[in-house]
PDB file of N, CA and C in Angstrom:
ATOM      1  N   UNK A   1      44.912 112.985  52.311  1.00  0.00           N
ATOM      2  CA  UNK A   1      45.980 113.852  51.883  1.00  0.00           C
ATOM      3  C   UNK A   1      45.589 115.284  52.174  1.00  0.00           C
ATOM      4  N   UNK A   2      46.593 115.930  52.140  1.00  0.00           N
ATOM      5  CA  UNK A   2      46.293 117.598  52.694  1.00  0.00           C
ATOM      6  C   UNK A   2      47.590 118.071  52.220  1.00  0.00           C
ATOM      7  N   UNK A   3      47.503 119.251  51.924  1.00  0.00           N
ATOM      8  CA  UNK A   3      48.151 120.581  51.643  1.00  0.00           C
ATOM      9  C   UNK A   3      47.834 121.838  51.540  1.00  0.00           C
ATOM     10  N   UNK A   4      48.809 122.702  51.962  1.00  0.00           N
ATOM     11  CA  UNK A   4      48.261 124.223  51.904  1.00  0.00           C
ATOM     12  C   UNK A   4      47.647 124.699  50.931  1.00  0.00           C
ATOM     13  N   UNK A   5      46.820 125.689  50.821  1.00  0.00           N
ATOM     14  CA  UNK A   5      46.641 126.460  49.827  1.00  0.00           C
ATOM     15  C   UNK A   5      46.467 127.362  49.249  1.00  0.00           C
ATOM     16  N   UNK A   6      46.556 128.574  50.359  1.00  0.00           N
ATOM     17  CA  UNK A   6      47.397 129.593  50.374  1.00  0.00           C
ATOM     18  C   UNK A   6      45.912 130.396  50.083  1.00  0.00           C
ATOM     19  N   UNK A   7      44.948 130.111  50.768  1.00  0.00           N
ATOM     20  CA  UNK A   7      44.101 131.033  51.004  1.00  0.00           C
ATOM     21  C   UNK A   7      43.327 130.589  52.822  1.00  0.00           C
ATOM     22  N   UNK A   8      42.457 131.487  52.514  1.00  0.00           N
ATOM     23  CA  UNK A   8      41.719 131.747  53.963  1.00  0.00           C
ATOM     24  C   UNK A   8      41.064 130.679  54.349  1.00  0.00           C
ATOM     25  N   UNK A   9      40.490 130.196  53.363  1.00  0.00           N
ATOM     26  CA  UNK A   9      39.552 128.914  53.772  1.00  0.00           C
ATOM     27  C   UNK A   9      39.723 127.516  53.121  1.00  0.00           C
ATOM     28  N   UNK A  10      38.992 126.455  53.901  1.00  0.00           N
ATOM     29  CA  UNK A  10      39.749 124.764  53.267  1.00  0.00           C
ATOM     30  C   UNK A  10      39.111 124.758  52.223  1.00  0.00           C
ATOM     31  N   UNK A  11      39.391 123.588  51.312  1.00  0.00           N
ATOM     32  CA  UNK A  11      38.950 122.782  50.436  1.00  0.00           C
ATOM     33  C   UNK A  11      38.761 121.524  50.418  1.00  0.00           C
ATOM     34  N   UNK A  12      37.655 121.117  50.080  1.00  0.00           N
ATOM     35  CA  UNK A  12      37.255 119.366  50.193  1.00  0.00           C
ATOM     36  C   UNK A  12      37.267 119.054  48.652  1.00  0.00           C
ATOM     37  N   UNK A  13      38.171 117.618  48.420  1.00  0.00           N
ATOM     38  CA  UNK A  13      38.331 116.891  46.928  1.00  0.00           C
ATOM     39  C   UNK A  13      37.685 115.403  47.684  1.00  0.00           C
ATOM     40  N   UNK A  14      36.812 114.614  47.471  1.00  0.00           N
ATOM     41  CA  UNK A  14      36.515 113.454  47.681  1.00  0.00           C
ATOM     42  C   UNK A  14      36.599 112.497  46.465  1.00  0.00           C
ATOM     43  N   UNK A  15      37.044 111.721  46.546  1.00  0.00           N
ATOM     44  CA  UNK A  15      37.328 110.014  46.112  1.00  0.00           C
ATOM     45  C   UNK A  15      36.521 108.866  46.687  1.00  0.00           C
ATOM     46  N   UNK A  16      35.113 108.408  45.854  1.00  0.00           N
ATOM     47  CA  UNK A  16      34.466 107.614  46.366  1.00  0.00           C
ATOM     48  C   UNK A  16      34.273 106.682  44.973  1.00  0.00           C
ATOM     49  N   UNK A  17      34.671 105.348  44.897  1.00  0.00           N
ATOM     50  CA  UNK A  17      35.015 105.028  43.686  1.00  0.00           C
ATOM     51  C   UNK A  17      33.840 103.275  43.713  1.00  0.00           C
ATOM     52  N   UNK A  18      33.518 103.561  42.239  1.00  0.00           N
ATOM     53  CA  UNK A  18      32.061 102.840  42.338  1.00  0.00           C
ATOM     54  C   UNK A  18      32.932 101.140  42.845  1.00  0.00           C
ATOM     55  N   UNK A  19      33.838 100.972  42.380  1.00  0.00           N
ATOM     56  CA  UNK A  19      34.102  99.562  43.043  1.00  0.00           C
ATOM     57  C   UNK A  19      33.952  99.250  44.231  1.00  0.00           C
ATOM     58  N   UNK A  20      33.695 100.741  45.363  1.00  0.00           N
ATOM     59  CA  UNK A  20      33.725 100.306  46.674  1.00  0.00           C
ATOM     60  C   UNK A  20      32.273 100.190  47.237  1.00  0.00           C
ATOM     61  N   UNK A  21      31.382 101.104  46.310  1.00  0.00           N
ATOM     62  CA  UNK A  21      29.899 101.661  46.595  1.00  0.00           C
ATOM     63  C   UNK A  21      29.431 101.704  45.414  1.00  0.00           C
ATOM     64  N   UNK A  22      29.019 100.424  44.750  1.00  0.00           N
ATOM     65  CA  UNK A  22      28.176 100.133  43.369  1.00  0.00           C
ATOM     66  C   UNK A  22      27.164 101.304  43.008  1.00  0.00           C
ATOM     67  N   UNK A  23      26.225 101.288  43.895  1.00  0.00           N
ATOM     68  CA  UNK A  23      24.983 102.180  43.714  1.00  0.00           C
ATOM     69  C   UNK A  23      24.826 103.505  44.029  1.00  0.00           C
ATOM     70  N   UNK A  24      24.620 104.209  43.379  1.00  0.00           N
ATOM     71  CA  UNK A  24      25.264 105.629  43.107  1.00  0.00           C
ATOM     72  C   UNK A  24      24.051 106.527  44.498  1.00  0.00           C
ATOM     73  N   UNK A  25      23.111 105.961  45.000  1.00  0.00           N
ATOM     74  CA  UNK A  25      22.390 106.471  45.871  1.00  0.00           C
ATOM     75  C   UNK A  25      23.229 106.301  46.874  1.00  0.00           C
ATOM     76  N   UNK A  26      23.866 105.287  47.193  1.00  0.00           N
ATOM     77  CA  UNK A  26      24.758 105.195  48.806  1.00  0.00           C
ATOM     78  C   UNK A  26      25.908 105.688  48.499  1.00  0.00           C
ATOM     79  N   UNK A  27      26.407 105.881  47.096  1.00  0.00           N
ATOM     80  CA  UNK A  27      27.491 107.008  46.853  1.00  0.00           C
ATOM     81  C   UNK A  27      27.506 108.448  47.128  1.00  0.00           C
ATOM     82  N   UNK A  28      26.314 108.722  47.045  1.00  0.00           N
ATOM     83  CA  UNK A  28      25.815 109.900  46.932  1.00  0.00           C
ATOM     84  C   UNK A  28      25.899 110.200  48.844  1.00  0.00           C
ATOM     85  N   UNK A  29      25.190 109.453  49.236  1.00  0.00           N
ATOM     86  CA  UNK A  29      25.027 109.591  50.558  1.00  0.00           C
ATOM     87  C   UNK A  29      26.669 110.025  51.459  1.00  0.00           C
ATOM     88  N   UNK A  30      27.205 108.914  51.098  1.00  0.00           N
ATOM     89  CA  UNK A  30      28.592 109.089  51.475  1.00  0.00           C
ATOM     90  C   UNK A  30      29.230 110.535  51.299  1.00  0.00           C
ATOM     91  N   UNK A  31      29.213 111.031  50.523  1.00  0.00           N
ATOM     92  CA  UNK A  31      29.486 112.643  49.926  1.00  0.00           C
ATOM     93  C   UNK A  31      28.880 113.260  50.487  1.00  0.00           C
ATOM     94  N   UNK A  32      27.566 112.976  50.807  1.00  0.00           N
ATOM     95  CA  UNK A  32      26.674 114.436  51.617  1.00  0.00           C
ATOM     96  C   UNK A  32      27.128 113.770  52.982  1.00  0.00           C
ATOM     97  N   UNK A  33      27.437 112.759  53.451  1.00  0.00           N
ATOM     98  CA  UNK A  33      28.043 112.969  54.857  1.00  0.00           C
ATOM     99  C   UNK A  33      29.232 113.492  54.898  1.00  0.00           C
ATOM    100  N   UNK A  34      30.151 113.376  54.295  1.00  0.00           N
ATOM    101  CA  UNK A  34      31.236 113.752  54.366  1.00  0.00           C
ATOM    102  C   UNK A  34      31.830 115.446  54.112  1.00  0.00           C
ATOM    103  N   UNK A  35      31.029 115.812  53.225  1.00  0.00           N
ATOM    104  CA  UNK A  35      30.846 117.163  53.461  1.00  0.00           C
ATOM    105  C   UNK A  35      30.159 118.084  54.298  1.00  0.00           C
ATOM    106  N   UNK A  36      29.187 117.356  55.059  1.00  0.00           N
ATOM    107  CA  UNK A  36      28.604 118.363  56.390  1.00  0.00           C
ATOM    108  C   UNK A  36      29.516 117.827  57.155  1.00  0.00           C
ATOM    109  N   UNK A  37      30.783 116.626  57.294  1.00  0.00           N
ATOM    110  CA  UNK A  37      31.395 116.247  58.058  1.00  0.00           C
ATOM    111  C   UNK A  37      32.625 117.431  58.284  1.00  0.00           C
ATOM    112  N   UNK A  38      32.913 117.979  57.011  1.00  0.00           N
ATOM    113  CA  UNK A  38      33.960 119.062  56.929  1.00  0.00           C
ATOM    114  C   UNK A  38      33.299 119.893  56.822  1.00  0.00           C
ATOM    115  N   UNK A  39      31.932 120.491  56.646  1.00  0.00           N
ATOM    116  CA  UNK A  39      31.446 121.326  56.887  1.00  0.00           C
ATOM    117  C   UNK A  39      31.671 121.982  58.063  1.00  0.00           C
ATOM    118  N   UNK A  40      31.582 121.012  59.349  1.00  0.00           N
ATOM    119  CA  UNK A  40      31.550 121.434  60.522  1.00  0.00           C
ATOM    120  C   UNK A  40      32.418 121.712  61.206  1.00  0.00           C
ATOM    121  N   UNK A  41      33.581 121.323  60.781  1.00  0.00           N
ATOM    122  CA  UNK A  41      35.481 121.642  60.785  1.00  0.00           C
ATOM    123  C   UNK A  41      35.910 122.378  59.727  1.00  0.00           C
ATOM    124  N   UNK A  42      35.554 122.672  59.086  1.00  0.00           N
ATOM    125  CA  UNK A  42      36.130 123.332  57.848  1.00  0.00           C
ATOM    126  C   UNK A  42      36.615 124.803  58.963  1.00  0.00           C
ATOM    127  N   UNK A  43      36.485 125.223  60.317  1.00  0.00           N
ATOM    128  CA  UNK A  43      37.030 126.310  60.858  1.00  0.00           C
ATOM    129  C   UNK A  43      38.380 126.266  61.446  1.00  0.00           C
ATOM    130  N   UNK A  44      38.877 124.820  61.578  1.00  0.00           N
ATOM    131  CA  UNK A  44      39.724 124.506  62.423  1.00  0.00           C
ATOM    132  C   UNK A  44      40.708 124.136  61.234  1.00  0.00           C
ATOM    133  N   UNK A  45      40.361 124.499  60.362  1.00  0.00           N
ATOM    134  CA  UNK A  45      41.361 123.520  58.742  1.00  0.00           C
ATOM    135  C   UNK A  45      41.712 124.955  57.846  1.00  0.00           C
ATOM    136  N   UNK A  46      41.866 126.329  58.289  1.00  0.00           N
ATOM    137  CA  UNK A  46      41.894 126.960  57.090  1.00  0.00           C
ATOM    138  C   UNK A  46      42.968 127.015  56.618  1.00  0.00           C
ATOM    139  N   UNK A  47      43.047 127.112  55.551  1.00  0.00           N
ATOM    140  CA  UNK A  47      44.395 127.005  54.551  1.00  0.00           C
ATOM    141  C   UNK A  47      45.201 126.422  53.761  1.00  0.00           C
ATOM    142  N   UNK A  48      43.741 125.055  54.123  1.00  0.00           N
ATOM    143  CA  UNK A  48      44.605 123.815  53.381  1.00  0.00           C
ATOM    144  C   UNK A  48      43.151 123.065  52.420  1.00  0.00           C
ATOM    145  N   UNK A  49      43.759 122.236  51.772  1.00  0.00           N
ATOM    146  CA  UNK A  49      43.310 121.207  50.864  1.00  0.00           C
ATOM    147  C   UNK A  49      43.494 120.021  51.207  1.00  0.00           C
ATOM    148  N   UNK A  50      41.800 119.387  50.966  1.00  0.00           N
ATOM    149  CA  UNK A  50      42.188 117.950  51.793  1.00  0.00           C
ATOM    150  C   UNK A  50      41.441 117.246  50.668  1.00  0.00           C
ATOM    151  N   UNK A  51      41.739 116.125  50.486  1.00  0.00           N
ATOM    152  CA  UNK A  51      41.611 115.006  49.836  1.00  0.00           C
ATOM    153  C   UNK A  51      41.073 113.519  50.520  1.00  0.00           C
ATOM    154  N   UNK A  52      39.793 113.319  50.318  1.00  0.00           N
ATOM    155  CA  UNK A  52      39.248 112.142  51.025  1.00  0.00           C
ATOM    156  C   UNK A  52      39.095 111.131  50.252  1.00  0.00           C
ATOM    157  N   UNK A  53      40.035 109.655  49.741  1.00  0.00           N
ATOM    158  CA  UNK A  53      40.117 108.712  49.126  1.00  0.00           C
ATOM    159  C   UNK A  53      39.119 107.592  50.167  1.00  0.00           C
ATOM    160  N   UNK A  54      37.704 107.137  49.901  1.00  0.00           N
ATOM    161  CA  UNK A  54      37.564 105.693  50.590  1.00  0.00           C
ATOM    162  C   UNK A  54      38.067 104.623  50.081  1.00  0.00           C
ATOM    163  N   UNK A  55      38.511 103.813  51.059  1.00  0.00           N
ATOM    164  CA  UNK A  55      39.186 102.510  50.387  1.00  0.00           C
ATOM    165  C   UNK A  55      38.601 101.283  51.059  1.00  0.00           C
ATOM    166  N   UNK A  56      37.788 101.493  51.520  1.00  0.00           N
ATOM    167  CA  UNK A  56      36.903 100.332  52.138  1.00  0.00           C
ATOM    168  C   UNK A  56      35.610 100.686  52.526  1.00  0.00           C
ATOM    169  N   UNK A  57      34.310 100.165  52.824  1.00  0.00           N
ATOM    170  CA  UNK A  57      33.065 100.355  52.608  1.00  0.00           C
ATOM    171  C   UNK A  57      33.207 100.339  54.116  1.00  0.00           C
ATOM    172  N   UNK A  58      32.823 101.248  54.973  1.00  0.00           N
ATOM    173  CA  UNK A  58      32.203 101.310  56.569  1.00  0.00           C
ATOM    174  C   UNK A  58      31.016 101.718  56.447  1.00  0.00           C
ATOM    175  N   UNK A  59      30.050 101.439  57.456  1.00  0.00           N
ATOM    176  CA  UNK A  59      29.354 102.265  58.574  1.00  0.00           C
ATOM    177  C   UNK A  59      29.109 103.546  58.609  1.00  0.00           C
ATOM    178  N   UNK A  60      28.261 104.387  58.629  1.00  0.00           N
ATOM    179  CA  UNK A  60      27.967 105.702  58.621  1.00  0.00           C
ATOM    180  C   UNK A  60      28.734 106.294  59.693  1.00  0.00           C
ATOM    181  N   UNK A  61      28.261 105.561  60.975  1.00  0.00           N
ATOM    182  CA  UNK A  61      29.209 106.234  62.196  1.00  0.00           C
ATOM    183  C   UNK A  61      30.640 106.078  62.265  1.00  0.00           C
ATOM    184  N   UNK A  62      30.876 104.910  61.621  1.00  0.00           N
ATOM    185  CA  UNK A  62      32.579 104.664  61.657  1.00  0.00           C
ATOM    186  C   UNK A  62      33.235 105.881  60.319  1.00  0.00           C
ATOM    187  N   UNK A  63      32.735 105.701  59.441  1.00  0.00           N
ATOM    188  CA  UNK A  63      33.151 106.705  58.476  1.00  0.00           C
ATOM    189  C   UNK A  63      33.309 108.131  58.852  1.00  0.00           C
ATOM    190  N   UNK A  64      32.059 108.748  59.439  1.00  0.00           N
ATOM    191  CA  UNK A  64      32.358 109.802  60.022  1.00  0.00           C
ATOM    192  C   UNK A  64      33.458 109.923  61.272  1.00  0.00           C
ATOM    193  N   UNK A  65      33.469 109.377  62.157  1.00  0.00           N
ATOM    194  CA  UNK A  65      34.605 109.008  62.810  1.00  0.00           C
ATOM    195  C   UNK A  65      36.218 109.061  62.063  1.00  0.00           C
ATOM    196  N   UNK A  66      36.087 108.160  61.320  1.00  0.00           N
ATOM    197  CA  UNK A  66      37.157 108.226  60.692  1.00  0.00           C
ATOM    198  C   UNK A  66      37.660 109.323  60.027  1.00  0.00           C
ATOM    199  N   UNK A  67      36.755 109.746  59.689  1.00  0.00           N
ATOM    200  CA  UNK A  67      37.128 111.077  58.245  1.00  0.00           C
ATOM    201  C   UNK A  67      37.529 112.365  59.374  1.00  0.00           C
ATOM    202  N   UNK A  68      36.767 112.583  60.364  1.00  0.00           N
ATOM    203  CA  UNK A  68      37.173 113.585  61.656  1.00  0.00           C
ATOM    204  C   UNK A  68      38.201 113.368  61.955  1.00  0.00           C
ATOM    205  N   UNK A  69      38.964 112.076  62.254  1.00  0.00           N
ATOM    206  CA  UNK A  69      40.180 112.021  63.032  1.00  0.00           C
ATOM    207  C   UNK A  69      40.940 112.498  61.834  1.00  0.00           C
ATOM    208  N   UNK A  70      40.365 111.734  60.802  1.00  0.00           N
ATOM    209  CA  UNK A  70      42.123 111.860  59.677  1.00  0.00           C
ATOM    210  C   UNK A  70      42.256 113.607  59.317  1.00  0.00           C
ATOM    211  N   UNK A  71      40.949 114.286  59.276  1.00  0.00           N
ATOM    212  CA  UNK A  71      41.215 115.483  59.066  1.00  0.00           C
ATOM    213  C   UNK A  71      41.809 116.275  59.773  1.00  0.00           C
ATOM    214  N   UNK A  72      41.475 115.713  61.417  1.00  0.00           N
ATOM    215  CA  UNK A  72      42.685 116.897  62.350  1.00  0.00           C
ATOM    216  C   UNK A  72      44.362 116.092  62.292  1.00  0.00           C
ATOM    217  N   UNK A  73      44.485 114.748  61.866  1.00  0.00           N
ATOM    218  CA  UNK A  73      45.748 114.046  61.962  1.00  0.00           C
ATOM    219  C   UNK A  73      46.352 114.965  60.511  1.00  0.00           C
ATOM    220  N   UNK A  74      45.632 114.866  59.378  1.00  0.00           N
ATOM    221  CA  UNK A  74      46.142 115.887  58.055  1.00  0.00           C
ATOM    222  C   UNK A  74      46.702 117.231  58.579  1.00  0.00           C
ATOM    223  N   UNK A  75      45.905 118.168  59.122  1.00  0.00           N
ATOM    224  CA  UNK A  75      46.250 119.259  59.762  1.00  0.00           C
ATOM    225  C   UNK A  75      46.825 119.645  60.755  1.00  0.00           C
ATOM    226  N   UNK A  76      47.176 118.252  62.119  1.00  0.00           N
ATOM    227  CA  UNK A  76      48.505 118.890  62.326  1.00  0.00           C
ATOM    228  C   UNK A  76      49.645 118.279  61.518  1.00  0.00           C
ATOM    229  N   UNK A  77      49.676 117.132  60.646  1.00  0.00           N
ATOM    230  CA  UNK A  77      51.004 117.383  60.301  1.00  0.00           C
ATOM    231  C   UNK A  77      51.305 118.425  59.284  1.00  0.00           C
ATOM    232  N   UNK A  78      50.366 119.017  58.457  1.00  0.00           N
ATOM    233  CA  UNK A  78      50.355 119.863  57.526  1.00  0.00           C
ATOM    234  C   UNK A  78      51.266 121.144  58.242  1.00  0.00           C
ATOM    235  N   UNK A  79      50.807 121.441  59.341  1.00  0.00           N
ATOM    236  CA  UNK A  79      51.389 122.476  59.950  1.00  0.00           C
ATOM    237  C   UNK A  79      52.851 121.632  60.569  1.00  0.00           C
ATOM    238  N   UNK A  80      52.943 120.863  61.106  1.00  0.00           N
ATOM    239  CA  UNK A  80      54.216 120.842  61.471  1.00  0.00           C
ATOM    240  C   UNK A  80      55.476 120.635  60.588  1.00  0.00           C
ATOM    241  N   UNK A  81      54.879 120.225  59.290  1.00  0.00           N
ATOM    242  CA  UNK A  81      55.488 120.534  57.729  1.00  0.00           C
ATOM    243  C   UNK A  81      56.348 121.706  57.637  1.00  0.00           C
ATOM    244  N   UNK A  82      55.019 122.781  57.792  1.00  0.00           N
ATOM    245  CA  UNK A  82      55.443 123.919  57.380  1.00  0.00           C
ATOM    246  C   UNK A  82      55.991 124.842  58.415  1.00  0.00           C
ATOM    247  N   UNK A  83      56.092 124.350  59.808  1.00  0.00           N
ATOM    248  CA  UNK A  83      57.166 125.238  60.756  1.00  0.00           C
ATOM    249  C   UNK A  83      58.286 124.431  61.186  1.00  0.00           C
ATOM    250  N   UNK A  84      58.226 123.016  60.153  1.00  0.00           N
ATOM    251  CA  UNK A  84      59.859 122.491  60.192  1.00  0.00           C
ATOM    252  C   UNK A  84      60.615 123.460  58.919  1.00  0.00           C
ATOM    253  N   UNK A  85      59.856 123.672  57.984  1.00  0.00           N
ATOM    254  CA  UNK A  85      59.916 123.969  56.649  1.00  0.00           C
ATOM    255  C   UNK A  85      60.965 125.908  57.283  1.00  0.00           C
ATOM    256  N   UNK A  86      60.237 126.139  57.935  1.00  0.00           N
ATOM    257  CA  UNK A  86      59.969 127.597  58.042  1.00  0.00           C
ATOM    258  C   UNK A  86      61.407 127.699  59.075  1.00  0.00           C
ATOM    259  N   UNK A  87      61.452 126.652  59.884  1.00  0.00           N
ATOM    260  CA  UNK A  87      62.762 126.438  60.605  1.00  0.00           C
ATOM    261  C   UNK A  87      64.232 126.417  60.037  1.00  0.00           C
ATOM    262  N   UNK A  88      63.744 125.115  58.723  1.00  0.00           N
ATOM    263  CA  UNK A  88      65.837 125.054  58.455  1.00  0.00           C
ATOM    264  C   UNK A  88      65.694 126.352  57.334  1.00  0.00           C
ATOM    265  N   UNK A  89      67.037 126.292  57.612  1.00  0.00           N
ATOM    266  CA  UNK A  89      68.102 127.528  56.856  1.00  0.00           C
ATOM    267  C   UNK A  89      68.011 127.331  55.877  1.00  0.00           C
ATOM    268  N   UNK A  90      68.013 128.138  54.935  1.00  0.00           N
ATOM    269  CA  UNK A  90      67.841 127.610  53.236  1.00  0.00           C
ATOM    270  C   UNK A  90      69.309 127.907  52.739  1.00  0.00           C
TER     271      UNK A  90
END
């Protein structure tokens, strides 16, 4: 999930929920990948709020993979939201 937020720079909310990752060490892990994962995009994302729910247990490389694509798929539709938004007539 993603939305604006009306400042300069992104925000990361993660959702890693013990039913998917029992042991709080590979929970943990998951979070520190995922935040140097947006760490490293967090330049190409400003202005919005993103929300990372896992809903299934992957792979280190597939996860990161995954979480990259969904973050630029969040951000362009986020923007094309807001210059349909910015388009109709009120």
């Amino acid at each position: 999930m993603a939305a604006p937020n009306g400042l300069e720079h992104a925000r990361l909310g993660l959702i890693i929920p013990k039913r998917i990752i029992a042991d709080a060490v590979r929970r943990n892990r998951v979070k520190r990948l995922l935040r140097e994962g947006f760490r490293l995009r967090q330049h190409e994302l400003h202005g919005l709020d993103i929300v990372a729910r896992m809903k299934a247990e992957m792979t280190e490389t597939d996860l990161l993979a995954t979480f990259g694509s969904a973050m630029l798929r969040c951000e362009s539709c986020v923007r094309k939201r807001l210059r349909n938004a910015a388009a109709s007539p009120a």
